[in-house]
Each structure stands twice: as structure tokens, then as C-alpha cells.
PDB file of N, CA and C in Angstrom:
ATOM      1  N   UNK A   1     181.852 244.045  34.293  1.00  0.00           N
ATOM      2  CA  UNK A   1     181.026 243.054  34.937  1.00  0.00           C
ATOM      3  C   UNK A   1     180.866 243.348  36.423  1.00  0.00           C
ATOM      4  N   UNK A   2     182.186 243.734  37.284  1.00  0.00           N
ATOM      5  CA  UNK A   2     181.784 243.772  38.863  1.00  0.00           C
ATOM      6  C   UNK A   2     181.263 245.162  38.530  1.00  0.00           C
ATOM      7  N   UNK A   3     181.293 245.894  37.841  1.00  0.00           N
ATOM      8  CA  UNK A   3     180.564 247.186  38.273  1.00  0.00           C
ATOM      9  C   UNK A   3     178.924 247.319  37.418  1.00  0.00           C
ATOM     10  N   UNK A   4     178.284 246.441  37.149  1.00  0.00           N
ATOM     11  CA  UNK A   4     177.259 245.826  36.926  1.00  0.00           C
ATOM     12  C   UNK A   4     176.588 244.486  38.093  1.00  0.00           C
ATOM     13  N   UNK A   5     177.496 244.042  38.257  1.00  0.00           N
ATOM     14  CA  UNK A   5     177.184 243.523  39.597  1.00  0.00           C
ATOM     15  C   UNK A   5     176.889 243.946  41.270  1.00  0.00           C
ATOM     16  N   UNK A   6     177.212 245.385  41.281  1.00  0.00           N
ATOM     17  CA  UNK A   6     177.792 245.774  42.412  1.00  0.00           C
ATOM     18  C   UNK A   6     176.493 246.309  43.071  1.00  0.00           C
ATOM     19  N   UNK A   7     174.940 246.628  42.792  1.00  0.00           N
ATOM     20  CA  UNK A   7     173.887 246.368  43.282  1.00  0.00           C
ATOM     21  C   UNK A   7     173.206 245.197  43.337  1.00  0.00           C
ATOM     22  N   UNK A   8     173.370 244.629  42.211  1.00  0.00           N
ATOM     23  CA  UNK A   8     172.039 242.981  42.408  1.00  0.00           C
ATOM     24  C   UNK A   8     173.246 242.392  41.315  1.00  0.00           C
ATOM     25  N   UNK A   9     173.353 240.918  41.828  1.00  0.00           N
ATOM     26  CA  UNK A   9     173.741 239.776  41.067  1.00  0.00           C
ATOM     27  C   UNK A   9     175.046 239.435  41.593  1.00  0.00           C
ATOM     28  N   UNK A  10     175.942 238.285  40.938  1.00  0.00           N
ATOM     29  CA  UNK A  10     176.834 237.473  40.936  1.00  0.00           C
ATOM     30  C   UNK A  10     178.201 237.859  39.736  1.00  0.00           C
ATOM     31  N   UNK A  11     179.654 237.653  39.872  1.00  0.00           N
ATOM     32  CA  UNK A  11     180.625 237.239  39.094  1.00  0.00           C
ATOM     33  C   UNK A  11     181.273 236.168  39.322  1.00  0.00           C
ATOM     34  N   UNK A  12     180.796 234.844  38.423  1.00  0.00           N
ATOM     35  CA  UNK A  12     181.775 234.106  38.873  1.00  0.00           C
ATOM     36  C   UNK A  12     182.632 234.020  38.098  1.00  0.00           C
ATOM     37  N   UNK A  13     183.753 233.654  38.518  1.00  0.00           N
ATOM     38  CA  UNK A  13     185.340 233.453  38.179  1.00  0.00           C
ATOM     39  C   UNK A  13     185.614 232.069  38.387  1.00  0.00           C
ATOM     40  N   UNK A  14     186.330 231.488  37.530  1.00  0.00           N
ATOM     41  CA  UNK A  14     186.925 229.939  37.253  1.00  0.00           C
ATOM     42  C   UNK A  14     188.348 229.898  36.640  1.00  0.00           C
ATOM     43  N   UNK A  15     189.035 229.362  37.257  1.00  0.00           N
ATOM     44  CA  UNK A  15     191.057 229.389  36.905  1.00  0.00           C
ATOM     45  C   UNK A  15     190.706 227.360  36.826  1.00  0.00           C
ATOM     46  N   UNK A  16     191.745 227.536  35.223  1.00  0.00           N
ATOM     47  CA  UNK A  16     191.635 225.743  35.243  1.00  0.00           C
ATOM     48  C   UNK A  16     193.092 226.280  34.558  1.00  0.00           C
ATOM     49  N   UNK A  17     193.752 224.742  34.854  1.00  0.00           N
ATOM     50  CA  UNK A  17     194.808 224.786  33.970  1.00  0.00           C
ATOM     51  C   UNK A  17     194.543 224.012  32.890  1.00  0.00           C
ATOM     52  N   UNK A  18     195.157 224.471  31.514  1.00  0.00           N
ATOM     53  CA  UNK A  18     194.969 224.356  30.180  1.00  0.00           C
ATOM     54  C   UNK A  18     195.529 224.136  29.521  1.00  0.00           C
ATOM     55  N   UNK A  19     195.921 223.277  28.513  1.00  0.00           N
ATOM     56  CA  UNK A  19     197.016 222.363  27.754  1.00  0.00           C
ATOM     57  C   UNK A  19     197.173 222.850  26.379  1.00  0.00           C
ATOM     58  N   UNK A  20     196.345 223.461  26.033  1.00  0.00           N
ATOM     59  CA  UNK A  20     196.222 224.194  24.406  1.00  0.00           C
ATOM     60  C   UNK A  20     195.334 223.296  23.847  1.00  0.00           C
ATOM     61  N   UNK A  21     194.574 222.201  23.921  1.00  0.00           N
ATOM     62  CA  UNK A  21     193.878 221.091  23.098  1.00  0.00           C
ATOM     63  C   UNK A  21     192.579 221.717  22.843  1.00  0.00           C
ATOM     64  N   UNK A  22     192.436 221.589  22.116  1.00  0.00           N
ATOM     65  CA  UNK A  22     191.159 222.130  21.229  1.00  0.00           C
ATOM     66  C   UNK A  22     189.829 220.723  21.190  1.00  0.00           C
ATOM     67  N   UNK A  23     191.039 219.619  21.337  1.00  0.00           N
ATOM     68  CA  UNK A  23     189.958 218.091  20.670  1.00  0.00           C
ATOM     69  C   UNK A  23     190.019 217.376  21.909  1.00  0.00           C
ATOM     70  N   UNK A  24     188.943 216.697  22.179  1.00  0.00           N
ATOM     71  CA  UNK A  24     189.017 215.576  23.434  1.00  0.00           C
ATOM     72  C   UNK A  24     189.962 214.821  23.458  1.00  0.00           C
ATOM     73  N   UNK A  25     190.370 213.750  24.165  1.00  0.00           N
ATOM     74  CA  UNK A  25     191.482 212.425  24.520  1.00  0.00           C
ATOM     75  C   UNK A  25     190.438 211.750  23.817  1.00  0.00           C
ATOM     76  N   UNK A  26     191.244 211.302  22.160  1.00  0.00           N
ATOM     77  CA  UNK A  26     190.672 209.653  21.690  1.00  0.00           C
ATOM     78  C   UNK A  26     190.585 209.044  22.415  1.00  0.00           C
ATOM     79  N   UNK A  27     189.617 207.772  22.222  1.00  0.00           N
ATOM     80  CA  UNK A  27     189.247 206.827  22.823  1.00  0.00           C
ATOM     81  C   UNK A  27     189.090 205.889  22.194  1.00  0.00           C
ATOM     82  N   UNK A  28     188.978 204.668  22.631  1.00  0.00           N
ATOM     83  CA  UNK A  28     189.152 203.288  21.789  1.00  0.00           C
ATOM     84  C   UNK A  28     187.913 203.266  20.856  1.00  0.00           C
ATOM     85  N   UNK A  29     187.899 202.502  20.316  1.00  0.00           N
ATOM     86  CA  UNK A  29     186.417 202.124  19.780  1.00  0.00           C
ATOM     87  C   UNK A  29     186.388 200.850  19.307  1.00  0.00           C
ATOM     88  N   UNK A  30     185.210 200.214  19.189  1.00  0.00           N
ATOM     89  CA  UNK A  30     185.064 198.828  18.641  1.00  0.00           C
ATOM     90  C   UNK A  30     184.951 198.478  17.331  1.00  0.00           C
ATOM     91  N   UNK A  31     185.950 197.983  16.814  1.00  0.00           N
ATOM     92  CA  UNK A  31     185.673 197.831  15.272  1.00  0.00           C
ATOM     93  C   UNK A  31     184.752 196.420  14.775  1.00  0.00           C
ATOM     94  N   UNK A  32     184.075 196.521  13.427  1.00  0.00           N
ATOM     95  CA  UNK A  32     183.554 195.428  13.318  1.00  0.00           C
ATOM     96  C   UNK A  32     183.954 193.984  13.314  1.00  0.00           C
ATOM     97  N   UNK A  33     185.233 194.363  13.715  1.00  0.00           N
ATOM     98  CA  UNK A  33     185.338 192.272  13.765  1.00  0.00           C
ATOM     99  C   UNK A  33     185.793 191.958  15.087  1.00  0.00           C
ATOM    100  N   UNK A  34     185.383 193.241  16.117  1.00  0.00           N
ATOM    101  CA  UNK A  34     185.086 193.037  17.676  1.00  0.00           C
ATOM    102  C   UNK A  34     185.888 192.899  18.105  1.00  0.00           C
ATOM    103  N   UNK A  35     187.403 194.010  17.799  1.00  0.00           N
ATOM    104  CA  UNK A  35     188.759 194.397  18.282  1.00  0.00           C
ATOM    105  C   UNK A  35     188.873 195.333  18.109  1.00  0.00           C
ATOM    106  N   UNK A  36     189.639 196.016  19.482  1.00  0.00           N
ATOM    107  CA  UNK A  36     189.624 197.316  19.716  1.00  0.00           C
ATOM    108  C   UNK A  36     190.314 198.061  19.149  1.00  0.00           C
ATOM    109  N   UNK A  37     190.217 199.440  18.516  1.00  0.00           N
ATOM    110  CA  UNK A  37     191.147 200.032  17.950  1.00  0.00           C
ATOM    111  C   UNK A  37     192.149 200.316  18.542  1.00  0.00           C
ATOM    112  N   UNK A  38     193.257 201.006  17.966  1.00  0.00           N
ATOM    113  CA  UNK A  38     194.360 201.349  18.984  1.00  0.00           C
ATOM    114  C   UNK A  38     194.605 202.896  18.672  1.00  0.00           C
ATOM    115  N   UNK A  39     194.818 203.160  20.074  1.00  0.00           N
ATOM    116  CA  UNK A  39     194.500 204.841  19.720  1.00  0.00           C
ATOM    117  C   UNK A  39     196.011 205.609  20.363  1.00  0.00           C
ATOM    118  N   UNK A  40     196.391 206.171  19.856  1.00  0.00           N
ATOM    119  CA  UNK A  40     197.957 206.821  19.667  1.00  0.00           C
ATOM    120  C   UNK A  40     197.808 208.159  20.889  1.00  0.00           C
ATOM    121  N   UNK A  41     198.015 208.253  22.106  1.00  0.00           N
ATOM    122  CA  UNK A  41     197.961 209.412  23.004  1.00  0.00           C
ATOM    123  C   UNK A  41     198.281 210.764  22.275  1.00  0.00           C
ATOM    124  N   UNK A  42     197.401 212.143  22.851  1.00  0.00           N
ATOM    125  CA  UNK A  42     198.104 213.389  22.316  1.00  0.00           C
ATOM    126  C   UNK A  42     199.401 213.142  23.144  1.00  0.00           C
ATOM    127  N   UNK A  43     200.556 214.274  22.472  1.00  0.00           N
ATOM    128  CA  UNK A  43     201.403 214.310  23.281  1.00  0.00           C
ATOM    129  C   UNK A  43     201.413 215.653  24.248  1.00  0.00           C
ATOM    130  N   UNK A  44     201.707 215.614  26.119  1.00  0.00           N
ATOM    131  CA  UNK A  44     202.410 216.209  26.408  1.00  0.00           C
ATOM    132  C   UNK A  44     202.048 217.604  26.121  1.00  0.00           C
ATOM    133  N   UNK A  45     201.721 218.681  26.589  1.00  0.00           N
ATOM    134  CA  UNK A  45     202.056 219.484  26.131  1.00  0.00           C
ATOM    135  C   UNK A  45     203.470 220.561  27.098  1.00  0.00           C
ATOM    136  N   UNK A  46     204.293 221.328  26.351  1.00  0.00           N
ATOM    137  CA  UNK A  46     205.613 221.620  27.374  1.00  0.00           C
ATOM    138  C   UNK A  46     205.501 222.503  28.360  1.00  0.00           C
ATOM    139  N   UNK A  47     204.751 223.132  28.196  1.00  0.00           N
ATOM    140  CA  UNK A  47     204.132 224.508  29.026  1.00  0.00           C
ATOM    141  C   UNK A  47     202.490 224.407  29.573  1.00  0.00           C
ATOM    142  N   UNK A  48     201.697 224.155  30.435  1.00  0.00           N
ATOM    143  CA  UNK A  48     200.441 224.560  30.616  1.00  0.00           C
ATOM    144  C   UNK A  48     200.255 226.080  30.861  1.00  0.00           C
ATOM    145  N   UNK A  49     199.260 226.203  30.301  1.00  0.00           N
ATOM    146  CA  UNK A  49     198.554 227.529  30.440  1.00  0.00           C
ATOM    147  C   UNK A  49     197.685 227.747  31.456  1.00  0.00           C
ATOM    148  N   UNK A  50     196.725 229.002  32.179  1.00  0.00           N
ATOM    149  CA  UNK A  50     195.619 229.233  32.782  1.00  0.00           C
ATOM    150  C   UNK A  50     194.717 229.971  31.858  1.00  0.00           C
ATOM    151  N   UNK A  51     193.477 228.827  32.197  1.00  0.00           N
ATOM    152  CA  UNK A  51     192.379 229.082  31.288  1.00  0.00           C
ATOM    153  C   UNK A  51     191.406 229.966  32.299  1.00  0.00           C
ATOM    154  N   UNK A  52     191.116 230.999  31.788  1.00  0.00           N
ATOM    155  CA  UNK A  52     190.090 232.048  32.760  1.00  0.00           C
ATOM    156  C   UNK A  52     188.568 232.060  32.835  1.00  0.00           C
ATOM    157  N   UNK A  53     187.460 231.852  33.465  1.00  0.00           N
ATOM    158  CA  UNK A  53     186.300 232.400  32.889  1.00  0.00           C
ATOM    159  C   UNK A  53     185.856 233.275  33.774  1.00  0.00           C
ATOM    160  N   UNK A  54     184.988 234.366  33.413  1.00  0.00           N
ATOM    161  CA  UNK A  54     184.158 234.793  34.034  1.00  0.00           C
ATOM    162  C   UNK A  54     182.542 235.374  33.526  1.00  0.00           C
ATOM    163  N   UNK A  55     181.702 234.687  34.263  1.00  0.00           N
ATOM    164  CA  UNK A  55     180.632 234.728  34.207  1.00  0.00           C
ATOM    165  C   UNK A  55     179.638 236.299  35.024  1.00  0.00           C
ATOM    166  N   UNK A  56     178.693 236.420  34.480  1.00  0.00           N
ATOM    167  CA  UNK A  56     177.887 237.489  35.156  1.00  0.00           C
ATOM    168  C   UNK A  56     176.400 237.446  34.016  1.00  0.00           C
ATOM    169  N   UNK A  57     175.573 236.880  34.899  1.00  0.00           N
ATOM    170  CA  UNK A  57     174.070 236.753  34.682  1.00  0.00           C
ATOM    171  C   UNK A  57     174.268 236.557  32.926  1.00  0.00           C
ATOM    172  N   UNK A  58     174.522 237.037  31.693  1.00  0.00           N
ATOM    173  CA  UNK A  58     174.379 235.858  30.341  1.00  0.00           C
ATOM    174  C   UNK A  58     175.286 236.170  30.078  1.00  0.00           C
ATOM    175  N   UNK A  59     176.105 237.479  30.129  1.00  0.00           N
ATOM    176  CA  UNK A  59     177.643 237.504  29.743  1.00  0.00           C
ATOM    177  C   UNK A  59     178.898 236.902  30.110  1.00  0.00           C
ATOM    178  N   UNK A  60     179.862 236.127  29.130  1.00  0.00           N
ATOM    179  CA  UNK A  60     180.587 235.047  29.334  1.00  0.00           C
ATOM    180  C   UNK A  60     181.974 235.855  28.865  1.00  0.00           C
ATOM    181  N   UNK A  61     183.428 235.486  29.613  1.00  0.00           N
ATOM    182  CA  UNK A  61     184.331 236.208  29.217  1.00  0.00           C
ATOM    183  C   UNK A  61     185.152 235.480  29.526  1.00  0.00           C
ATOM    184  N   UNK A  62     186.123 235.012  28.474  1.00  0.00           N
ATOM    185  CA  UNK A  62     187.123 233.715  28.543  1.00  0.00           C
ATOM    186  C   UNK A  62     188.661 234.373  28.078  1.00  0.00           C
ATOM    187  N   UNK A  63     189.486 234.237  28.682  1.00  0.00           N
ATOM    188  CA  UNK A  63     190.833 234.274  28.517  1.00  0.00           C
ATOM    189  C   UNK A  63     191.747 233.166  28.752  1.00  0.00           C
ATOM    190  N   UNK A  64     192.761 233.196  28.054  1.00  0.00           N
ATOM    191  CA  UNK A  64     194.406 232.057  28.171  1.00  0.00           C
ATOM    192  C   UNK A  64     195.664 232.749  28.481  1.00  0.00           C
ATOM    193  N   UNK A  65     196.078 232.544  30.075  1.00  0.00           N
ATOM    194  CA  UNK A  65     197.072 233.523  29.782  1.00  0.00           C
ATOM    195  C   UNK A  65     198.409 232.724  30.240  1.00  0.00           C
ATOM    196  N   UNK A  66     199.749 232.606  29.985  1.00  0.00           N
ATOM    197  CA  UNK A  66     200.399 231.984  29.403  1.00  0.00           C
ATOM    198  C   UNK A  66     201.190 231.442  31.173  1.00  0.00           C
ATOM    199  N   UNK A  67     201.956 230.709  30.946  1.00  0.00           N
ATOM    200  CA  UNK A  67     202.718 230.193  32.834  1.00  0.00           C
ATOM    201  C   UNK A  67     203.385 230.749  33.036  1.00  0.00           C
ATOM    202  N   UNK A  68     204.161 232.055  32.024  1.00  0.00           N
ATOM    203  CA  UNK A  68     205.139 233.122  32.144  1.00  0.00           C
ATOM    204  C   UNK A  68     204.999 234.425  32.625  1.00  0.00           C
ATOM    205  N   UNK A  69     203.165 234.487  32.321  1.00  0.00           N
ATOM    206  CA  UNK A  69     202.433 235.924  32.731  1.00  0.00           C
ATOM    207  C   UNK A  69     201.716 235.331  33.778  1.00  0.00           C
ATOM    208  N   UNK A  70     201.940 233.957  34.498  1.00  0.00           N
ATOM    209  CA  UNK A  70     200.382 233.764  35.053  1.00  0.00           C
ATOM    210  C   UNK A  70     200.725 233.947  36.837  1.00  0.00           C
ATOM    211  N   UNK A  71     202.166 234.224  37.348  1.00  0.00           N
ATOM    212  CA  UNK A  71     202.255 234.896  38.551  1.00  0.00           C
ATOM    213  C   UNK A  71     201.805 236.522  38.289  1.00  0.00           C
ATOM    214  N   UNK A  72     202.184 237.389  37.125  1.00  0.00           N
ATOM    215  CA  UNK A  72     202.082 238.775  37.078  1.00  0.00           C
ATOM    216  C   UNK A  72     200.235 238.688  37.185  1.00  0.00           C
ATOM    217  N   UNK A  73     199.525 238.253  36.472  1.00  0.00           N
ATOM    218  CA  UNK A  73     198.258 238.468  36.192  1.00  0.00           C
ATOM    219  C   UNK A  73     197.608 237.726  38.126  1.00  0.00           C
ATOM    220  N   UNK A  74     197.857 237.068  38.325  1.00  0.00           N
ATOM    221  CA  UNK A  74     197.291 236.670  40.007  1.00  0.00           C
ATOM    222  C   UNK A  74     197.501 237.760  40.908  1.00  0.00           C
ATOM    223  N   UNK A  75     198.434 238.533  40.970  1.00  0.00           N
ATOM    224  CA  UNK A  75     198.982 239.432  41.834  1.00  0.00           C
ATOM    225  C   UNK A  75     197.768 240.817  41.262  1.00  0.00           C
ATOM    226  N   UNK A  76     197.909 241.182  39.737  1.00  0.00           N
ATOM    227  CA  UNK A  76     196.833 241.788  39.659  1.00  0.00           C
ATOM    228  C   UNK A  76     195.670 241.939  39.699  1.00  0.00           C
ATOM    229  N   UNK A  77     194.649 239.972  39.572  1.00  0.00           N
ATOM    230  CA  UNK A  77     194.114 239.977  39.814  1.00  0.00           C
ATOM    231  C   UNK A  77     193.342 239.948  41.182  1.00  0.00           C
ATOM    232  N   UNK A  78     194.329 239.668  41.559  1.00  0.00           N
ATOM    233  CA  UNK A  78     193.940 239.322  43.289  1.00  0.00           C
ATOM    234  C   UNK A  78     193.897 241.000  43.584  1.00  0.00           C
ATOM    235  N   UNK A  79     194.536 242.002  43.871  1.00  0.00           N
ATOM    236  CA  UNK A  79     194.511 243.357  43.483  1.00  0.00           C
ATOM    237  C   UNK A  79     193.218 243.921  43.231  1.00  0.00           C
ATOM    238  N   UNK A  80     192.632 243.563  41.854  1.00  0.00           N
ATOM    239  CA  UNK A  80     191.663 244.203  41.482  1.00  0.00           C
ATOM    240  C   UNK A  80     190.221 243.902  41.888  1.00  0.00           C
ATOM    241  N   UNK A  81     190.379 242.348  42.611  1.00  0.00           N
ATOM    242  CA  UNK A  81     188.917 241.666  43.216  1.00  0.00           C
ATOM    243  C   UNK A  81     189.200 242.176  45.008  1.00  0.00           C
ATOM    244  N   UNK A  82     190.236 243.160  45.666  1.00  0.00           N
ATOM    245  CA  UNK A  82     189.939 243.729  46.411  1.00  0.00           C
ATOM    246  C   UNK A  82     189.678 244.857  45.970  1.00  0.00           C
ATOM    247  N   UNK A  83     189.897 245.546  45.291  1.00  0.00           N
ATOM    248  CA  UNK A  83     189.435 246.628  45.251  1.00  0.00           C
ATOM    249  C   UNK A  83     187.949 246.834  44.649  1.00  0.00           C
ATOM    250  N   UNK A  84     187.475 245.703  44.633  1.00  0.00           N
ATOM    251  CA  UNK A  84     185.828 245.507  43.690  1.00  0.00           C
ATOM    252  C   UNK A  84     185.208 244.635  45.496  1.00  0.00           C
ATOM    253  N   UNK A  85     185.988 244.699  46.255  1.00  0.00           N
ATOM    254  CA  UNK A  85     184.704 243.918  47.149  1.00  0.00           C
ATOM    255  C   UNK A  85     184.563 244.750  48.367  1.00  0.00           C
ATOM    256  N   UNK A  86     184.663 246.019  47.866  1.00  0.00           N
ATOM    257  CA  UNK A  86     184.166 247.263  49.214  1.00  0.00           C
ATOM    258  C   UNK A  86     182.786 247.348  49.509  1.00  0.00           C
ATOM    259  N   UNK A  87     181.673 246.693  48.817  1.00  0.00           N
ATOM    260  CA  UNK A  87     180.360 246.920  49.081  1.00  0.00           C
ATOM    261  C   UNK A  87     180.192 245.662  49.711  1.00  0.00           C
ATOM    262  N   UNK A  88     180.721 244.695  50.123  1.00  0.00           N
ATOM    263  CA  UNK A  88     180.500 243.603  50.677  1.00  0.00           C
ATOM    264  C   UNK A  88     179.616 243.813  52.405  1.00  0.00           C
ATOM    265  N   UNK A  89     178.721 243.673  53.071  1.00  0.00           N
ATOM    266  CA  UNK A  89     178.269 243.856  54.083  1.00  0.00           C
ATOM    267  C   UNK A  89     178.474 242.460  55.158  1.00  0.00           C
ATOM    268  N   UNK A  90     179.015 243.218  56.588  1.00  0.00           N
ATOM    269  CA  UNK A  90     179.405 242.294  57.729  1.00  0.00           C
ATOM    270  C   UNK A  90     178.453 241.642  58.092  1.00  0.00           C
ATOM    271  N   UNK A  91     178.406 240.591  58.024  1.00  0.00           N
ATOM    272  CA  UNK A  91     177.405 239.395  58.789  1.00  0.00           C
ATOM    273  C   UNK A  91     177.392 239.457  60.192  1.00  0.00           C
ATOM    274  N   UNK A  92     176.094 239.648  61.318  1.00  0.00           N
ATOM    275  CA  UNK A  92     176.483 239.424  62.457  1.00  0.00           C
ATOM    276  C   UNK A  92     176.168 238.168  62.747  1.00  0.00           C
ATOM    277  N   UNK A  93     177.350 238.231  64.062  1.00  0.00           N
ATOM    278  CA  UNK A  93     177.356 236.783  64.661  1.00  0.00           C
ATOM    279  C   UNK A  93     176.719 236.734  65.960  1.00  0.00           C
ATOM    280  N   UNK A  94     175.857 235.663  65.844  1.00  0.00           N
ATOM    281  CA  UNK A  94     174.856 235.423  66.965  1.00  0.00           C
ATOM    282  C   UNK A  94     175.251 234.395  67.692  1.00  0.00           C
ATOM    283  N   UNK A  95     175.451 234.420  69.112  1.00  0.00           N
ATOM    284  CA  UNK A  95     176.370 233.958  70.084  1.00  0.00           C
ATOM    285  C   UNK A  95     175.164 233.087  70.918  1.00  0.00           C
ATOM    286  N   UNK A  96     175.287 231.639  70.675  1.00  0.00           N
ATOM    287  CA  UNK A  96     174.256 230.930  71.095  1.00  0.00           C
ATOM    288  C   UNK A  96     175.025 230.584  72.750  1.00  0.00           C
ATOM    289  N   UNK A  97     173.501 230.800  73.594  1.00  0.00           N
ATOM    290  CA  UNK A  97     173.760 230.243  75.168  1.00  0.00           C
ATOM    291  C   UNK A  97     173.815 228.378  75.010  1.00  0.00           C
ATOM    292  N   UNK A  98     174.986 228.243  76.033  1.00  0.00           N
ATOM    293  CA  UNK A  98     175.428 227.137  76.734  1.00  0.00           C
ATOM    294  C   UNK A  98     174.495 226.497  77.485  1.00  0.00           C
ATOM    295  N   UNK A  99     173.962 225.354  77.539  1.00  0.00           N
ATOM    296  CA  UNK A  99     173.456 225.167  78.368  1.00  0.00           C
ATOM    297  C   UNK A  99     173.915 224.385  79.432  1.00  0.00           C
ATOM    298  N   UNK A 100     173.976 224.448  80.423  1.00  0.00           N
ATOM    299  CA  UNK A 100     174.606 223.431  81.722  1.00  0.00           C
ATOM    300  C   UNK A 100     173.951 222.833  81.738  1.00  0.00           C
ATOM    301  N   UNK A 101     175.164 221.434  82.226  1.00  0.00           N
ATOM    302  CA  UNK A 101     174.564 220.258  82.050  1.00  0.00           C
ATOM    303  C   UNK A 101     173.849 220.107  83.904  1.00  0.00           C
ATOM    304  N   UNK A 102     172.828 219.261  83.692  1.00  0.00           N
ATOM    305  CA  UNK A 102     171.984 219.165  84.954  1.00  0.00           C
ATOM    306  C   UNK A 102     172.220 217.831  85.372  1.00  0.00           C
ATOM    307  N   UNK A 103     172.740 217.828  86.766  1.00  0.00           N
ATOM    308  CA  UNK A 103     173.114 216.413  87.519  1.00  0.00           C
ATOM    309  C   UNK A 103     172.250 215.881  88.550  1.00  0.00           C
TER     310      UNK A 103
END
């Protein structure tokens, strides 16, 4: 992807933390004799995970990587998005005049 990107376009990257749930948080609902159901919480989960994405113009690329690997994988990733941002070009900075104040 960054080496498809690295003349024209975008990679974005997204880190969420991730519980393993596959299904939304139930929610109440109204039953017909106009009392609310009662809805039992998921439980807890013991470990969160990091959920990965990365995007680039229609290609989508999703990973889960676990809270045990997820200092080793930052260190590499952080690593590998310097070594992908050498074509980046310096912005100049334009140094606006002061004006004195007139008494």
C-alpha cells in the first residue's frame, strides 16, 4: 500500500482497542404490554486487543493483534512508517511582518 501510495494518494491507518465482540451491546426493547425488557450485559472481556485498519484509495486491510504482541508490533510499526515517509516534502515557512503600533 505505501509503496503504491508513494507518488499520488493517501494510507490511512486506524488503532482502536477491541474486545473480541462480534455483536452490538443489547438494548432494551419495548414489549407489547409496554414494559421494558431486561437485557443481561456481555461480560467483560479479560484481555483487550488492538484492532488495525488500513486504508488506501478501495483497498481495505484489517488486523487483531493481541495486548501481548501489541508493544512488539508499535515499535515495528512506528519503524516501518519512518522508513516509508522519506518522500515527504518541507513546507516553507513564510514569516509575516509586524506591524507597529502607531501613537
Amino acid at each position: 500500500m505505501f509503496h503504491n501510495a508513494r507518488t499520488t494518494g493517501e494510507v490511512t491507518t486506524t488503532i482502536k482497542r477491541y474486545d473480541g465482540r462480534r455483536k452490538p451491546h443489547p438494548k432494551p426493547r419495548k414489549l407489547k404490554n409496554g414494559k421494558m425488557s431486561k437485557v443481561t450485559p456481555l461480560p467483560e472481556p479479560l484481555e483487550y486487543s488492538c484492532l488495525i485498519r488500513a486504508r488506501c484509495k478501495n483497498k481495505k486491510i484489517t488486523t487483531v493483534i493481541s495486548a501481548a504482541d501489541s508493544l512488539k508490533f508499535q515499535q515495528q510499526f512506528a519503524q516501518f512508517l519512518r522508513s516509508n515517509m522519506d518522500g515527504l516534502k518541507k513546507e516553507k515557512k513564510v514569516k509575516k511582518k509586524v506591524k507597529k503600533a502607531t501613537q
